[in-house]
Protein backbone atom coordinates (compact mmCIF):
# COMPACT_ATOMS: atom_id res chain seq x y z
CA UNK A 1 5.15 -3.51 11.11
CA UNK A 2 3.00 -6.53 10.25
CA UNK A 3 -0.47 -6.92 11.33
CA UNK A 4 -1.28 -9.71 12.27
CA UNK A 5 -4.50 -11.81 11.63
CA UNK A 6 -6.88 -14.35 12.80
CA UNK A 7 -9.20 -17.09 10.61
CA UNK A 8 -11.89 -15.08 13.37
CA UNK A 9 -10.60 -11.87 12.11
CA UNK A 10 -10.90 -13.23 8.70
CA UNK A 11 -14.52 -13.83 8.96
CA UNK A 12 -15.66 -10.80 10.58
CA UNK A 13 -14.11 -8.58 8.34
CA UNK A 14 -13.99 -10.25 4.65
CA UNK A 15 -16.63 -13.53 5.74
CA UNK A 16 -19.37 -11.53 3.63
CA UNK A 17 -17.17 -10.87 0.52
CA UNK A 18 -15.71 -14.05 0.36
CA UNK A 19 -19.10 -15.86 1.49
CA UNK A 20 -17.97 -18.26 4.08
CA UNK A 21 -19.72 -20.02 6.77
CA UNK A 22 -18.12 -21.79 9.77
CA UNK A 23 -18.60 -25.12 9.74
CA UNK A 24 -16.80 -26.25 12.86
CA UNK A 25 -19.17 -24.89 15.56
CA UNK A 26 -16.27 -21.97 16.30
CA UNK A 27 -12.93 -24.76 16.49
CA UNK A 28 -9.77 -23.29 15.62
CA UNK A 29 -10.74 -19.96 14.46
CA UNK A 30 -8.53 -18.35 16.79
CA UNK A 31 -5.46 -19.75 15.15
CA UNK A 32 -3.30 -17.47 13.68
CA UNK A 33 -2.23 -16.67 9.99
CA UNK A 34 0.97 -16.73 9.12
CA UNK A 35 1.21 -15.43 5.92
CA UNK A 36 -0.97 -13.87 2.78
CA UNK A 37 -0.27 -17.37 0.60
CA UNK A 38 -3.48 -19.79 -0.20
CA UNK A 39 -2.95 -23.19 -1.63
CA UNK A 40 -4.53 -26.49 -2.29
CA UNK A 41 -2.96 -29.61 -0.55
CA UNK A 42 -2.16 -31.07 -3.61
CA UNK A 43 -0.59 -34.62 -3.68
CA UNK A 44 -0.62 -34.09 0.04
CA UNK A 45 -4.00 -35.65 0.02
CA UNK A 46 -2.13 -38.83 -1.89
CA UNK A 47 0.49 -39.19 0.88
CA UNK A 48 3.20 -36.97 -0.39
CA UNK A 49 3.61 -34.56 2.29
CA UNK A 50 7.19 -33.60 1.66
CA UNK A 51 6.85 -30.80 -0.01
CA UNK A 52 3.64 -29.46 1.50
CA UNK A 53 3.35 -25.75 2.73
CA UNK A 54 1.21 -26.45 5.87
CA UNK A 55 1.37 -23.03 7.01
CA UNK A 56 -1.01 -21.73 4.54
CA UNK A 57 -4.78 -21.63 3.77
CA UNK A 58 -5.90 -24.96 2.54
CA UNK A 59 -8.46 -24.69 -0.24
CA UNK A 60 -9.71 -28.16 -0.89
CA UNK A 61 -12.08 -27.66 -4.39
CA UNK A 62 -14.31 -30.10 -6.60
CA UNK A 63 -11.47 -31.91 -7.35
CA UNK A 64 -10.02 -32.52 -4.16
CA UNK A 65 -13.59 -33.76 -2.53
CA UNK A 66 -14.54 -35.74 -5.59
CA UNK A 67 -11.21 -37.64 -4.75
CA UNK A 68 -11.95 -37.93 -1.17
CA UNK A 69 -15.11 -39.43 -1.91
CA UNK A 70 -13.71 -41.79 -4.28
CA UNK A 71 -11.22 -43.20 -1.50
CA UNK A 72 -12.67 -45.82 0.89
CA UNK A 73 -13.65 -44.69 4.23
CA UNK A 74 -10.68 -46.30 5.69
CA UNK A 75 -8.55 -44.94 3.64
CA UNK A 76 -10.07 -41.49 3.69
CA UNK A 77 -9.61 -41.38 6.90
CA UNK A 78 -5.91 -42.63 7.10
CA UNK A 79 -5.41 -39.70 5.07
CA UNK A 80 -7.03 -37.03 6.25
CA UNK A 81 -5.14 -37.93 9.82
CA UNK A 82 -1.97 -37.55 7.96
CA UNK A 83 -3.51 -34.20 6.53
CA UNK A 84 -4.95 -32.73 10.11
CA UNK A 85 -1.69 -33.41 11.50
CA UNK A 86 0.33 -30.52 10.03
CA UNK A 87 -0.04 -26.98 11.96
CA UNK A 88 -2.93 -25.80 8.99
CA UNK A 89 -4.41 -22.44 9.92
CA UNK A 90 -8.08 -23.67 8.44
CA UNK A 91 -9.64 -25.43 5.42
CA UNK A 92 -12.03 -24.15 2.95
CA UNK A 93 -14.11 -25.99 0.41
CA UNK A 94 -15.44 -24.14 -1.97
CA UNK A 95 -18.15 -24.26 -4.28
CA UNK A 96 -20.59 -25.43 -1.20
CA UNK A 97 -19.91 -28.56 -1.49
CA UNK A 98 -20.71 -31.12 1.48
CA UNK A 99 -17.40 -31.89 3.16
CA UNK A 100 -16.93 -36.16 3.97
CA UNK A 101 -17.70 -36.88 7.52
CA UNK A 102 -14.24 -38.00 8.14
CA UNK A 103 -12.79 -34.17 6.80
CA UNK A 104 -14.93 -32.71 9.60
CA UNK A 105 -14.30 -35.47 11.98
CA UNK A 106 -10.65 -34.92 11.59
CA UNK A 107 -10.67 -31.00 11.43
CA UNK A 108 -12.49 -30.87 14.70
CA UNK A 109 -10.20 -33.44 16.85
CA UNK A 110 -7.37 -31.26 15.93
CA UNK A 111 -8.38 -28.43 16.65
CA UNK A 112 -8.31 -26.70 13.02
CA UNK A 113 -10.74 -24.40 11.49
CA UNK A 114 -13.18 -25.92 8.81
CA UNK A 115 -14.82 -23.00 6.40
CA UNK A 116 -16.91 -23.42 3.51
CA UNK A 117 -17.78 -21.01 0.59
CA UNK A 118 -20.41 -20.80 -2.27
CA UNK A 119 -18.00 -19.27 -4.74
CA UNK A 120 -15.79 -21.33 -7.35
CA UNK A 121 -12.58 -21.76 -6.55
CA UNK A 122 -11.37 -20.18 -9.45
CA UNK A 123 -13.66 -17.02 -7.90
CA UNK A 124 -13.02 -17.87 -4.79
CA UNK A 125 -8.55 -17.51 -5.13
CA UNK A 126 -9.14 -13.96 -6.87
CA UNK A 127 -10.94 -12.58 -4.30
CA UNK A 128 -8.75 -13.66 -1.29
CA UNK A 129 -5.95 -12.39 -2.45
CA UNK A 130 -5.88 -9.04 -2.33
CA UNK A 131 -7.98 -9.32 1.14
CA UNK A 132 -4.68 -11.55 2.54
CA UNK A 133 -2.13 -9.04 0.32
CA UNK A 134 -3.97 -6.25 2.03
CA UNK A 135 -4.25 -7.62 5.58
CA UNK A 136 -0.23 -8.56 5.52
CA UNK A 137 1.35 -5.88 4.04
CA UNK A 138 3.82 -3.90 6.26
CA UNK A 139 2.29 -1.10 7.85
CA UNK A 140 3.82 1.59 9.10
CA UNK A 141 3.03 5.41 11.27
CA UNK A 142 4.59 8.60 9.35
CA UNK A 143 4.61 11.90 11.48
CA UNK A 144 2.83 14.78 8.33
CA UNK A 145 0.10 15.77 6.92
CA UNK A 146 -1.17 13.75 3.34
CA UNK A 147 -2.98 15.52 0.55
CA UNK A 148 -4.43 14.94 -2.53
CA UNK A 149 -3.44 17.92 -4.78
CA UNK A 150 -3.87 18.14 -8.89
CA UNK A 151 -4.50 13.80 -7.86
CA UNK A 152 -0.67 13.86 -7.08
CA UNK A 153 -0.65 12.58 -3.34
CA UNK A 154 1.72 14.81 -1.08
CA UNK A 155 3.39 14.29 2.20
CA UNK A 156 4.21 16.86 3.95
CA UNK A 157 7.17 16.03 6.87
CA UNK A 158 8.60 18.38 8.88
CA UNK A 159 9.48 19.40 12.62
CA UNK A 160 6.48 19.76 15.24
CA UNK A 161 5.08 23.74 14.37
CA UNK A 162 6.71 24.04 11.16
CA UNK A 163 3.30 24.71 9.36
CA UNK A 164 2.28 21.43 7.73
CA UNK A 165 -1.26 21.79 9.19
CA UNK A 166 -1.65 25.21 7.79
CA UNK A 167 -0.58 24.41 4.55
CA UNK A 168 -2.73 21.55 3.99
CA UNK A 169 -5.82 23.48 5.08
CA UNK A 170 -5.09 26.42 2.82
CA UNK A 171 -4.50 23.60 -0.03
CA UNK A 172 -8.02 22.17 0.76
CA UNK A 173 -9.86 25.68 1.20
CA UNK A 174 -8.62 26.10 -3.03
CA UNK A 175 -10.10 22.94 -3.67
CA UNK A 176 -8.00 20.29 -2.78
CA UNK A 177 -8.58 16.97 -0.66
CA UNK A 178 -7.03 16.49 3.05
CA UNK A 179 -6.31 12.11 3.39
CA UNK A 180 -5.03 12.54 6.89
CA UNK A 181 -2.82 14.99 9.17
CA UNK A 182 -0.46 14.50 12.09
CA UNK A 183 -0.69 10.66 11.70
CA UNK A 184 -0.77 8.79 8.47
CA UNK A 185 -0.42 5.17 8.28
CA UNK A 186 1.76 3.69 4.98
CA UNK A 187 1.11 0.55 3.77
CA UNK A 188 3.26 -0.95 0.98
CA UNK A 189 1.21 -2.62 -1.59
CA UNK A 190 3.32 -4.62 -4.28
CA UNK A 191 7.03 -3.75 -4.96
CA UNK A 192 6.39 0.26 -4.99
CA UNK A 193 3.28 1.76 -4.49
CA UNK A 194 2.54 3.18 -1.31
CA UNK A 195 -0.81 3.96 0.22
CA UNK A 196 -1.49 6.39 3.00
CA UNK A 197 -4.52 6.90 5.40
CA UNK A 198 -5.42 8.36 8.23
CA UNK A 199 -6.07 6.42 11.76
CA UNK A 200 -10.37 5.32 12.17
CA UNK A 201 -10.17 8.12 14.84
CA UNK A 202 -9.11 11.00 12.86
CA UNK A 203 -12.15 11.09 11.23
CA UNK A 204 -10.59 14.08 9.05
CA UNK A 205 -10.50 16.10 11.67
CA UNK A 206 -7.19 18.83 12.01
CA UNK A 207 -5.24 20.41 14.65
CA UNK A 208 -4.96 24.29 13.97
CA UNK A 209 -2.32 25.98 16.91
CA UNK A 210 -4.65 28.49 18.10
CA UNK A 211 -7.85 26.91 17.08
CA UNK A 212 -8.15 23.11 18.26
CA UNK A 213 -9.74 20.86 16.12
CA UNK A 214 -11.69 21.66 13.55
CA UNK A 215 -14.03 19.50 11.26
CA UNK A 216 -12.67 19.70 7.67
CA UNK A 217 -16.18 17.78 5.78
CA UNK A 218 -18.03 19.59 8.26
CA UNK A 219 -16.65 22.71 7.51
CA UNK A 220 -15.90 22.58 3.45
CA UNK A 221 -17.94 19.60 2.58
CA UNK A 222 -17.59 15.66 1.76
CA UNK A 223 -15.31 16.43 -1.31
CA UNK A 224 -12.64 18.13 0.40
CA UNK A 225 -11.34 15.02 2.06
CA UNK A 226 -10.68 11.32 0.91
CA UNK A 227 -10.36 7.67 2.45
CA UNK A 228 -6.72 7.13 1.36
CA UNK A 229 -3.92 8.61 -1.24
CA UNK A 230 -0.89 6.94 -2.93
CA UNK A 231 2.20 8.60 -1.38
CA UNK A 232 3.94 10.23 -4.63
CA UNK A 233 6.30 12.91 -3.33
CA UNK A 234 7.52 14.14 0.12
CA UNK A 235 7.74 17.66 0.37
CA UNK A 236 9.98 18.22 3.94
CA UNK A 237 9.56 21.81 5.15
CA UNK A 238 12.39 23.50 6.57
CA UNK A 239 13.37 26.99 8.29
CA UNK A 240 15.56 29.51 6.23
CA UNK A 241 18.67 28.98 6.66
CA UNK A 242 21.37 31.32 4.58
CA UNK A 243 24.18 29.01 4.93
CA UNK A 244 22.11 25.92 3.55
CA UNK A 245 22.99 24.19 0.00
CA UNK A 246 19.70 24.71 -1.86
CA UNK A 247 19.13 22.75 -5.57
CA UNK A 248 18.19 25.67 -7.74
CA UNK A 249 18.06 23.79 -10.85
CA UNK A 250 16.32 20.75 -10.03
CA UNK A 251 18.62 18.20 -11.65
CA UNK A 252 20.21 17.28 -8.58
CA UNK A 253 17.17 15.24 -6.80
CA UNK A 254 16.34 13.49 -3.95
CA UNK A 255 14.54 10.41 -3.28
CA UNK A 256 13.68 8.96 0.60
CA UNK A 257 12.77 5.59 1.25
CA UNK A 258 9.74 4.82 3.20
CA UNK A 259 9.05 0.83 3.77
CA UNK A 260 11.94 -0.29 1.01
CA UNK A 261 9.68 2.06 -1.35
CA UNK A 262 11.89 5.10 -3.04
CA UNK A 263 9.75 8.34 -3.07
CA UNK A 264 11.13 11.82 -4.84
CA UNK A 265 11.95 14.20 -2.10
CA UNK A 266 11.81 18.12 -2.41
CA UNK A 267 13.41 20.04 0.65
CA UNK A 268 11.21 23.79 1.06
CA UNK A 269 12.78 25.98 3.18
CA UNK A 270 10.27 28.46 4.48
CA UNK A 271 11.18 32.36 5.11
CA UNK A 272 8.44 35.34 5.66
CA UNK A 273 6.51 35.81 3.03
CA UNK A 274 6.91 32.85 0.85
CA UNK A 275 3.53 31.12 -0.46
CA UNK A 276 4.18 27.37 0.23
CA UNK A 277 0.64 27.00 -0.99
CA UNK A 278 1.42 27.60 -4.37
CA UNK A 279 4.42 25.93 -4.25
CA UNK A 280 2.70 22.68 -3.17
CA UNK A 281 1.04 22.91 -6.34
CA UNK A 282 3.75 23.47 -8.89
CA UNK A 283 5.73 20.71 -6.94
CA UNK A 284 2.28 18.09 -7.68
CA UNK A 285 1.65 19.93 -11.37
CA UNK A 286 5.97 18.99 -12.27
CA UNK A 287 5.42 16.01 -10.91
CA UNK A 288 2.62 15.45 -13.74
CA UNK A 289 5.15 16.60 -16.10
CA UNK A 290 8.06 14.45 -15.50
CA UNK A 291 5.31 11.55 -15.37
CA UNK A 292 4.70 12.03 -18.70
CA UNK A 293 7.82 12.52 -20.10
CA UNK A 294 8.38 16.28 -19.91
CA UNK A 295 11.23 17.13 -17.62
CA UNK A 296 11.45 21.08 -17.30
CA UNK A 297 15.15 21.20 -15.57
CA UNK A 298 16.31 18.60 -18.02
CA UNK A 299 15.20 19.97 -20.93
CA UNK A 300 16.41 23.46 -20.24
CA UNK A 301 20.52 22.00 -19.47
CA UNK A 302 20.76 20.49 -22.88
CA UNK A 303 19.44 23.71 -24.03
CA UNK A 304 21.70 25.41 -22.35
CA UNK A 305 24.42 22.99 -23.49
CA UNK A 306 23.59 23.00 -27.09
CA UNK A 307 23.93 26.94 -26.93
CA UNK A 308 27.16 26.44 -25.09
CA UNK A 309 29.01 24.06 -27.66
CA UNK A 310 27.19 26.37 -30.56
CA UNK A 311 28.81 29.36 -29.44
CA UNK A 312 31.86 27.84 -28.17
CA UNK A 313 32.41 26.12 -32.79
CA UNK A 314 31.60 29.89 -33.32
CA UNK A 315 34.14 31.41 -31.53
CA UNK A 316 36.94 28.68 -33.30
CA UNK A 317 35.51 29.32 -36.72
CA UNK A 318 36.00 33.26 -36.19
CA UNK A 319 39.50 32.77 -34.93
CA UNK A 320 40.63 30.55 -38.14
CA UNK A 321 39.30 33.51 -40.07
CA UNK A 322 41.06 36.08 -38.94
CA UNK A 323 44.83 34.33 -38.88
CA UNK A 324 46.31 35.24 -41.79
CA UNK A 325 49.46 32.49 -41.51
């Protein structure tokens, strides 16, 4: 899912980090975004409009209004008709500089959103960015519980009663940090890192079975929860089930894919008795390992290996040794 977004939206939620005013009296700012990409017209302002991306944010600098000013007002305004005529989401001039009559003349009678900002426009394109990258990237609802354990970020997935809830709140009672349970939201940010949250509702609140909800900063403090987590592993909980193929080695692994993003996946199947608990944290504390190089299953085959083949040129030497032809 992709949210979608407004130049209004855009204001009420980043206007005070990116410092813009509206200076069309409220025209056009319910027109829609298309996508997270900012640009400046370019030799569209010249007349070459063939290759110019309309659909973007148009961010018109000291450059672009020192040439508009240059222009006479007849041609300024030829133009900026030219200009006003492709479907632009809004304009921004940066650097508060005092737009030509003709740019807000033209903005308004079409209908499109004029903004201005204080900030360079050098400034000004690295802080929209990663507002726009943040607002557009695809979003999605995971059924689990997310936790923040050894700073490894753990889903845990599994069907309705399984225990994810109870595991997560015995992982924050020994210290660790609840990011959201029954409903996280994913967002993909970049190629492969994936960030999960809970909904503005949650509030870090849990569902026990046999409690109701319970207050988990009210209950262990501010530190035992956090805003948001980068989805590292999924850690699906399953019932015993004798007959099941279970990885005993941990060479053969698993990886799920959640928004085109390929996460490790370790399968726990549960049976009376068993501390999942502490298994959550050896599962976060080898993921440490193997991200810094040490692979525990690995290294232990090509031990095993190397004893294998050293044993195995044993056994031939003592065979040529004892054949007396």
């Amino acid at each position: 899912m992709t949210r979608s977004l407004s130049i209004r939206q855009l204001l009420e939620r980043s206007g005070a980090t990116l410092h813009l005013e509206d200076l069309g009296a409220g025209i056009g700012l319910d027109s829609p975004l298309a996508n997270a990409e900012v640009s400046s017209p370019g030799l569209a302002l010249s007349g070459y409009v063939d290759r110019f991306v309309a659909e973007r944010l148009q961010v018109l600098g000291e450059t672009e209004i020192t040439y508009l000013v240059s222009l006479a007002a007849s041609d300024r305004k030829r133009i900026l008709e030219t200009f006003f005529s492709f479907p632009i989401p809004a304009v921004i001039v940066t650097k508060n500089q005092t737009p030509p009559s003709e740019l807000c003349e033209a903005a308004a009678s079409s209908g499109i959103a004029l903004l201005r900002t204080e900030l360079k426009t050098a400034e000004f394109y690295r802080r929209i960015k990663p507002v726009l990258e943040g607002e557009f990237a695809p979003t999605m609802t995971l059924h689990g519980s997310l936790a923040d354990v050894f700073g490894v970020g753990l889903f845990f997935t599994g069907k309705s009663g399984i225990g994810k809830s109870e595991c997560v709140l015995d992982l924050v009672e020994r210290g660790h940090r609840l990011v959201a349970d029954d409903l996280v939201i994913a967002t993909r940010r970049g190629n492969d890192v994936l960030i999960g949250k809970g909904h503005e509702l949650q509030r870090h609140h849990m569902e026990i079975r046999g409690i109701g909800l319970i207050d988990v900063p009210g209950i262990f403090g501010i530190r035992a929860v956090r805003q948001q987590k980068r989805i590292e592993v999924v850690v699906r909980l399953e019932e015993w089930d004798e007959e099941a193929i279970v990885d005993r080695t941990g060479l053969d692994r698993e990886n799920t894919t959640i928004l085109d993003v390929a996460i490790p996946l370790i399968t726990v199947p549960l049976n009376p008795g068993k501390n999942i608990t502490v298994i959550a944290e050896v599962i976060a504390l080898n993921h440490l390992l193997r991200y810094s190089g040490v692979d525990a299953a690995a290294e232990f085959n090509e031990r095993l290996i190397g004893r294998m083949r050293h044993k195995s040129a044993g056994h031939v030497r003592e065979y040529l040794q004892e054949d007396d032809e």
